[in-house]
Each structure stands twice: as structure tokens, then as C-alpha cells.
C-alpha atoms as a PDB file:
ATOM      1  CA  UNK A   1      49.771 -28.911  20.719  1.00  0.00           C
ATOM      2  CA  UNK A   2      47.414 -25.996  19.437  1.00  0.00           C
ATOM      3  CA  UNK A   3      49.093 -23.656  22.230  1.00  0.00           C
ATOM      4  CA  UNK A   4      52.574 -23.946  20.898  1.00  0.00           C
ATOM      5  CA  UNK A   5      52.332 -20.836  18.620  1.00  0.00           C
ATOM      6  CA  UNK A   6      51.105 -19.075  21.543  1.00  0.00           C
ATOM      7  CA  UNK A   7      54.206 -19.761  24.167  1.00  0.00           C
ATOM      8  CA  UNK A   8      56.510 -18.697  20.800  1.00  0.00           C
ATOM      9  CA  UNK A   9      54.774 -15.434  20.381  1.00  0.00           C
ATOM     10  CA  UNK A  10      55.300 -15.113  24.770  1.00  0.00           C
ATOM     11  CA  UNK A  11      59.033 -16.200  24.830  1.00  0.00           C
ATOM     12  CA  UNK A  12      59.642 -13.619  22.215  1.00  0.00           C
ATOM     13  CA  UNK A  13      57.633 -10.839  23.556  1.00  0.00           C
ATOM     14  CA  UNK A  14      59.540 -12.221  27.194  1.00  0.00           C
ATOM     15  CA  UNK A  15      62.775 -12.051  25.717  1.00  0.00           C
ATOM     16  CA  UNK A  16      61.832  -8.443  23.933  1.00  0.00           C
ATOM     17  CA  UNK A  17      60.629  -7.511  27.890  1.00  0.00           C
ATOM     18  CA  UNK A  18      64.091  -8.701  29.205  1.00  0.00           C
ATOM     19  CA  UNK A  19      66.086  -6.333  26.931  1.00  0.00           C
ATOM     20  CA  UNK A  20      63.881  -3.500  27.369  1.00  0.00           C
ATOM     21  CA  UNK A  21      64.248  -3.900  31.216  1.00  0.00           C
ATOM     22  CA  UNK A  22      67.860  -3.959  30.954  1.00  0.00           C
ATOM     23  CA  UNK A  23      67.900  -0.528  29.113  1.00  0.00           C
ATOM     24  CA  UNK A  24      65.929   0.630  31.844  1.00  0.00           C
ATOM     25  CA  UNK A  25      67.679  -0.637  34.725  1.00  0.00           C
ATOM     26  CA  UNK A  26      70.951   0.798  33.251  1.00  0.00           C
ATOM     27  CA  UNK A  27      69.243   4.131  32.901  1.00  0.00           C
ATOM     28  CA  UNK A  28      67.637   4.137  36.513  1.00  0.00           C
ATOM     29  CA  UNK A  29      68.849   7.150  38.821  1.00  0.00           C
ATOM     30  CA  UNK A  30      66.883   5.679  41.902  1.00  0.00           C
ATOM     31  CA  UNK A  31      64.271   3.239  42.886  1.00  0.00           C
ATOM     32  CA  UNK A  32      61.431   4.740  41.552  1.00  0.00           C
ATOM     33  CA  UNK A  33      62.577   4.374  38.224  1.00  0.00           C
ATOM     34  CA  UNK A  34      63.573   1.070  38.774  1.00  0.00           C
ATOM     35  CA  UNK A  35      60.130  -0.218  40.224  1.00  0.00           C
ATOM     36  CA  UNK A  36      58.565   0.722  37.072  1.00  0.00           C
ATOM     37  CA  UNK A  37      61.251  -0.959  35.405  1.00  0.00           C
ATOM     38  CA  UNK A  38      60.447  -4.027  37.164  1.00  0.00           C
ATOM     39  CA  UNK A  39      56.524  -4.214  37.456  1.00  0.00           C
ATOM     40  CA  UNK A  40      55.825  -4.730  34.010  1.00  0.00           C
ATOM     41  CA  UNK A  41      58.516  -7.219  33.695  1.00  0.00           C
ATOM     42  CA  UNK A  42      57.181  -9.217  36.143  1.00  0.00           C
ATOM     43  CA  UNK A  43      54.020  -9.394  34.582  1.00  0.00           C
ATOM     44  CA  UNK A  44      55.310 -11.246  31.387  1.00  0.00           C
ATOM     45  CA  UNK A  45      56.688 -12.966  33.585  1.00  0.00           C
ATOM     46  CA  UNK A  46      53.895 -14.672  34.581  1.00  0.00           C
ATOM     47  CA  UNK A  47      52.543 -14.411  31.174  1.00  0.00           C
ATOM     48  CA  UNK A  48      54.884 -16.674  30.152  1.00  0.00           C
ATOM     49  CA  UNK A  49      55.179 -19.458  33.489  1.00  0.00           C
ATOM     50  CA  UNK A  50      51.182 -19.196  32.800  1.00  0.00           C
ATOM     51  CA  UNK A  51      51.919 -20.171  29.287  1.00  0.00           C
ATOM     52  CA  UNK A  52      54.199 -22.867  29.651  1.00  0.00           C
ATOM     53  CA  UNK A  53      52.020 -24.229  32.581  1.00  0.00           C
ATOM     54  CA  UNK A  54      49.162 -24.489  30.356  1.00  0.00           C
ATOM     55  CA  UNK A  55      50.967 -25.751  27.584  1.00  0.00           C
ATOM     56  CA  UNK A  56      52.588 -28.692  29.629  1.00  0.00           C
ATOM     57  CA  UNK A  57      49.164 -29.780  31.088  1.00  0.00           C
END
């Protein structure tokens, strides 16, 4: 139970990622713009799946 505040603190910053992507995307004039868009998304992405992973096991 110790690493509930932990997957808080990542859904947030995961659900602060998925509006800033969105901005992004909608801004994007090609696919350049949209890869870097979508890296760093992907990353908290599996910031939080790691985080729920560990906190279910």
C-alpha cells in the first residue's frame, strides 16, 4: 500500500501528459512535429503501466 501515493502523483502527471499531447497534436503541421509529440507521451506511458504493475504485485 506504500506505493499508492506514487501511482496518484503518475495518473496525474499521465493525465497532465495526455492534454499536453493533444495541444500538440492539434498544432502539428507534419510528422515530425507529431513524433515529438508522441515520444514523450509514450514514455509516461510506461511510467504509469510500470506503476500500476508494481503496485498490483
Amino acid at each position: 500500500m506504500e506505493e499508492l501515493p506514487y501511482v496518484i502523483i503518475v495518473s496525474i502527471v499521465t493525465f497532465i501528459s495526455w492534454i499536453d499531447y493533444k495541444k500538440k497534436v492539434k498544432k502539428a503541421e507534419n510528422e515530425e512535429e507529431i513524433r515529438k509529440a508522441l515520444v514523450p507521451f509514450l514514455l509516461v506511458l510506461l511510467l504509469f503501466a510500470t506503476s500500476i504493475s508494481m503496485f498490483l504485485t
